[in-house]
N, C-alpha and C. Protein backbone atom coordinates (compact mmCIF):
# COMPACT_ATOMS: atom_id res chain seq x y z
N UNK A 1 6.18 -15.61 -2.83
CA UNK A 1 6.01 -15.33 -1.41
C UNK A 1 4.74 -14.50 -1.21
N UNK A 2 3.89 -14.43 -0.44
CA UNK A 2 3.08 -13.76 0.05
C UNK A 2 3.47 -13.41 1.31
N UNK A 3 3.08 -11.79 1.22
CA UNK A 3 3.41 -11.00 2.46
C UNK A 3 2.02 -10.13 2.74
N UNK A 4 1.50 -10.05 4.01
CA UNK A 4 0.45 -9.30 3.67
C UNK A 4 0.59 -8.14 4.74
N UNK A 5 0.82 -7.07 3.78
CA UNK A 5 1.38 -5.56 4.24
C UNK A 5 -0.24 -4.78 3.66
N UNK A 6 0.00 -3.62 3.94
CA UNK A 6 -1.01 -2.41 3.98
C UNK A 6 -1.54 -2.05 2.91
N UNK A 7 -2.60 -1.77 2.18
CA UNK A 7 -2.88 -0.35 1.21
C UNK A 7 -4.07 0.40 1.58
N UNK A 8 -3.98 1.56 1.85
CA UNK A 8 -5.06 2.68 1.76
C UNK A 8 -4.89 3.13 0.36
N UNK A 9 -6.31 3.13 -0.27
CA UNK A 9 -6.42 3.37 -1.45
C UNK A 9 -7.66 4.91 -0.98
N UNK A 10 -7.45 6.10 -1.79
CA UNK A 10 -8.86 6.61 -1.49
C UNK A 10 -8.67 7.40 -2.87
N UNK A 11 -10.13 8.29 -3.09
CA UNK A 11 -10.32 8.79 -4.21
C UNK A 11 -10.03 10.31 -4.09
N UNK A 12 -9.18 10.42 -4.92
CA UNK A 12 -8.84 11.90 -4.93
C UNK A 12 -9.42 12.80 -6.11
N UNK A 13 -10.48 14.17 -5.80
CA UNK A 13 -11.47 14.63 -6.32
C UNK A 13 -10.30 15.30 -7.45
N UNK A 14 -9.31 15.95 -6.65
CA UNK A 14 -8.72 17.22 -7.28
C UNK A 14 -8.62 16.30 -8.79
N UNK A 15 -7.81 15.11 -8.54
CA UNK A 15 -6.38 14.48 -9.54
C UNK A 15 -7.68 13.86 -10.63
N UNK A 16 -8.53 13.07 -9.80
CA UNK A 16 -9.50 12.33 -10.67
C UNK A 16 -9.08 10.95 -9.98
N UNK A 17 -8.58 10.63 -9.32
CA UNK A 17 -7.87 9.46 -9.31
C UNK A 17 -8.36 9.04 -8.33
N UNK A 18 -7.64 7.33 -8.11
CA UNK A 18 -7.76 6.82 -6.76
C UNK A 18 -6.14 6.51 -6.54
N UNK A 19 -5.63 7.23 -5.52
CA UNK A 19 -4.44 7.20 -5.03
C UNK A 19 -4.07 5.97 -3.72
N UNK A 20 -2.51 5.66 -3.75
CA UNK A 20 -2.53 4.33 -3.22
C UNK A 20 -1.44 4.85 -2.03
N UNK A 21 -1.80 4.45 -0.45
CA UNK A 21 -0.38 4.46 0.15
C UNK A 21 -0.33 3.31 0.60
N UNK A 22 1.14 3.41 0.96
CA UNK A 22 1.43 1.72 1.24
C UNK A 22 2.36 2.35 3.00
N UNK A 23 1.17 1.88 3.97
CA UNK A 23 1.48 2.43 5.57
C UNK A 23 3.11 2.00 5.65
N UNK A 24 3.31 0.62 5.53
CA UNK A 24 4.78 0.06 5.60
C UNK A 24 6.00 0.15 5.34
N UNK A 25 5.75 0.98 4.29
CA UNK A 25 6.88 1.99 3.37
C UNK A 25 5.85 3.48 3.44
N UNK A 26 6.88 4.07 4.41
CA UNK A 26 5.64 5.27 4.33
C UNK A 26 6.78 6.65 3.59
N UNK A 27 8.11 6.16 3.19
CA UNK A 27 8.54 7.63 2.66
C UNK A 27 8.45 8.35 1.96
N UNK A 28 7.28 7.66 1.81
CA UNK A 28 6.55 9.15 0.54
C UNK A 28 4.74 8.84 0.72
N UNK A 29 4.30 9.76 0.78
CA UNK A 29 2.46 9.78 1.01
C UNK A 29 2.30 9.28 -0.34
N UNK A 30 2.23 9.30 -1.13
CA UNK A 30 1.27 8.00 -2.24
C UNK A 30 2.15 7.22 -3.26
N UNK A 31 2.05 6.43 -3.47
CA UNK A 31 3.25 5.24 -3.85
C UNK A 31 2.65 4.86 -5.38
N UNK A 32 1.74 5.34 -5.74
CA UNK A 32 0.46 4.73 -7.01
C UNK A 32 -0.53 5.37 -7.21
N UNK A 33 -1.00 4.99 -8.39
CA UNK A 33 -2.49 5.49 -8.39
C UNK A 33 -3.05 4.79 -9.59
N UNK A 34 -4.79 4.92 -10.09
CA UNK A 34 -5.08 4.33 -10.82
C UNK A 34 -6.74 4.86 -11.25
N UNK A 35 -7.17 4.85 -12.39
CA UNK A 35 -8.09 5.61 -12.74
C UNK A 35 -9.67 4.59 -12.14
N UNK A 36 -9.47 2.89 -11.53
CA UNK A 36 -10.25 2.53 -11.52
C UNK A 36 -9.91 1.90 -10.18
N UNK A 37 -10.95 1.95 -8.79
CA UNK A 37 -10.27 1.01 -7.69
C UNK A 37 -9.76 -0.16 -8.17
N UNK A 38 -9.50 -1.09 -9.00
CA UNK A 38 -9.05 -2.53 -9.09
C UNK A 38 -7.86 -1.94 -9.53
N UNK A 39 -7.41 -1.39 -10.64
CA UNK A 39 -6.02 -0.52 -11.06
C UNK A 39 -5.24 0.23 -10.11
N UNK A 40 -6.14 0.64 -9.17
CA UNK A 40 -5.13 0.82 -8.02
C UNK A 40 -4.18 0.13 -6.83
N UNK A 41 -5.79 -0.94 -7.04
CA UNK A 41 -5.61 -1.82 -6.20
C UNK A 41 -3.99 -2.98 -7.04
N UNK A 42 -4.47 -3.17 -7.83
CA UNK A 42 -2.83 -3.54 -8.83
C UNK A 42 -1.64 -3.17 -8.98
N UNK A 43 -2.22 -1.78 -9.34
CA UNK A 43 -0.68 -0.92 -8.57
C UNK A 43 0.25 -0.79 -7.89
N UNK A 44 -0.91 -0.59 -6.60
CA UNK A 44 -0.22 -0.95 -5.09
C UNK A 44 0.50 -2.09 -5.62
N UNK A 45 -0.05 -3.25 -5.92
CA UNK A 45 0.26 -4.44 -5.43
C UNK A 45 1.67 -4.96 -6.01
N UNK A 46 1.53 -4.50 -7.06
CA UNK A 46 3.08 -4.02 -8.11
C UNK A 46 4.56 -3.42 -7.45
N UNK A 47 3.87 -2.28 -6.92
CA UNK A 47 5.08 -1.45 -6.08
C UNK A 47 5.07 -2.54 -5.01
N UNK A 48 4.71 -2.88 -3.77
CA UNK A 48 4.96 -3.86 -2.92
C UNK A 48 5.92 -4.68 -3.17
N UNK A 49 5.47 -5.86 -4.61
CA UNK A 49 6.58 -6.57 -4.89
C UNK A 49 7.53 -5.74 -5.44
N UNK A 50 7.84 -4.76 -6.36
CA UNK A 50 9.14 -3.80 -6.49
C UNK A 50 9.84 -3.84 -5.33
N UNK A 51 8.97 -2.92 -4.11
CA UNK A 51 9.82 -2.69 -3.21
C UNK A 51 10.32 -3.89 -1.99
N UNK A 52 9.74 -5.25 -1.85
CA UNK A 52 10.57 -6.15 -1.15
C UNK A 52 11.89 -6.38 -1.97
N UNK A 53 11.60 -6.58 -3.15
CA UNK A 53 12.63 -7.18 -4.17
C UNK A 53 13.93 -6.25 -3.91
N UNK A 54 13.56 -5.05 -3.85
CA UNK A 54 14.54 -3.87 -3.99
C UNK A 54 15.27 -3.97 -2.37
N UNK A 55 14.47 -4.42 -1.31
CA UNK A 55 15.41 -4.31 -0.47
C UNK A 55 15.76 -5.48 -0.11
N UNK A 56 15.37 -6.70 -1.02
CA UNK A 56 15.86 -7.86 -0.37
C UNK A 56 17.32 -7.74 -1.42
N UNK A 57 17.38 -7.01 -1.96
CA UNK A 57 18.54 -7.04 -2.98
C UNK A 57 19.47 -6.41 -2.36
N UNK A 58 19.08 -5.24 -1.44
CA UNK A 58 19.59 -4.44 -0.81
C UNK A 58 20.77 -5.12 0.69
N UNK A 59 19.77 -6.42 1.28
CA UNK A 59 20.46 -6.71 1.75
C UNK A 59 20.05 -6.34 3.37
N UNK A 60 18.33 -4.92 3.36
CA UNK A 60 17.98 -4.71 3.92
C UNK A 60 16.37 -5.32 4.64
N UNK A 61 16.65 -5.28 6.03
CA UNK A 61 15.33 -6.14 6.15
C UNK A 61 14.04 -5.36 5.81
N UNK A 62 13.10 -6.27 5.68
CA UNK A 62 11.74 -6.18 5.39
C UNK A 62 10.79 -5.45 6.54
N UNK A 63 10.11 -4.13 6.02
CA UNK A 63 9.73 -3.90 7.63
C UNK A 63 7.84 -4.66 7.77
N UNK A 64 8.14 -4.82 8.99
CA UNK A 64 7.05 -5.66 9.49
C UNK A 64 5.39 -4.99 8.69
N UNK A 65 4.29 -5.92 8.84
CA UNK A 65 3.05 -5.60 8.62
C UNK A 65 2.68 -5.51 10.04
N UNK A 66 1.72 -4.11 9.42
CA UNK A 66 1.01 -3.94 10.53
C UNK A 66 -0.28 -4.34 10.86
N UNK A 67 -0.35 -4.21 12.17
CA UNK A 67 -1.47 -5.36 12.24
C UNK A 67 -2.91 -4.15 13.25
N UNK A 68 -4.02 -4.60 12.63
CA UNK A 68 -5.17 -3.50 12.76
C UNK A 68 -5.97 -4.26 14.17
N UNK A 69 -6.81 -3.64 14.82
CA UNK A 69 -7.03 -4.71 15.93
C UNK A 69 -8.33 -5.82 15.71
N UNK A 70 -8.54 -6.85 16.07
CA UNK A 70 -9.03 -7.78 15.58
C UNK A 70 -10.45 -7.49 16.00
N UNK A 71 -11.39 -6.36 17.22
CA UNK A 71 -12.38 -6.44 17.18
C UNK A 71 -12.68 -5.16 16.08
N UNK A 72 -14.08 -5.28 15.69
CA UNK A 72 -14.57 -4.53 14.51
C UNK A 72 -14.57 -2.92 15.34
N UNK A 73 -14.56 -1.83 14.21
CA UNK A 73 -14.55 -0.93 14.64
C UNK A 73 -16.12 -0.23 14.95
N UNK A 74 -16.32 0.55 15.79
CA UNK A 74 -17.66 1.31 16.03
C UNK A 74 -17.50 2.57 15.25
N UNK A 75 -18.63 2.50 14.96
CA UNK A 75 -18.83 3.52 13.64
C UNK A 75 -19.81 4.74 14.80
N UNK A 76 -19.75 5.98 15.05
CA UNK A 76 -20.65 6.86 15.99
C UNK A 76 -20.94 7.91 15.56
């Protein structure tokens, strides 16, 4: 299945890392992390499928993707 849900990935100075949240499942601020953006980016993508699996097992629904607005943003 493809679902296409959220990741903010950014680089965190303190940890060394690039840390992952996933907006859609937000009960916890970072869900992953990974020493290289593509490893994070994997990560994420790892937990995602964990966590549909976990609540389709659950029995609980899937919460929606969010959706960003379709004109580009202004940068000022």
């Amino acid at each position: 299945m493809n679902y296409q849900y959220s990741m903010v990935i950014q680089w965190s100075e303190e940890d060394r890392l690039f840390l992952v949240h996933l907006p859609e499942f937000p009960w916890q601020e970072f869900h992953t992390h990974g020493r290289t953006y593509e490893e994070a980016a994997k990560n994420g993508q790892e937990v995602i499928e964990t966590f549909i699996e976990m609540l389709i097992e659950e029995n609980k629904p899937l919460p929606e993707p969010r959706m960003f607005p379709q004109k580009p943003l202004q940068v000022i």
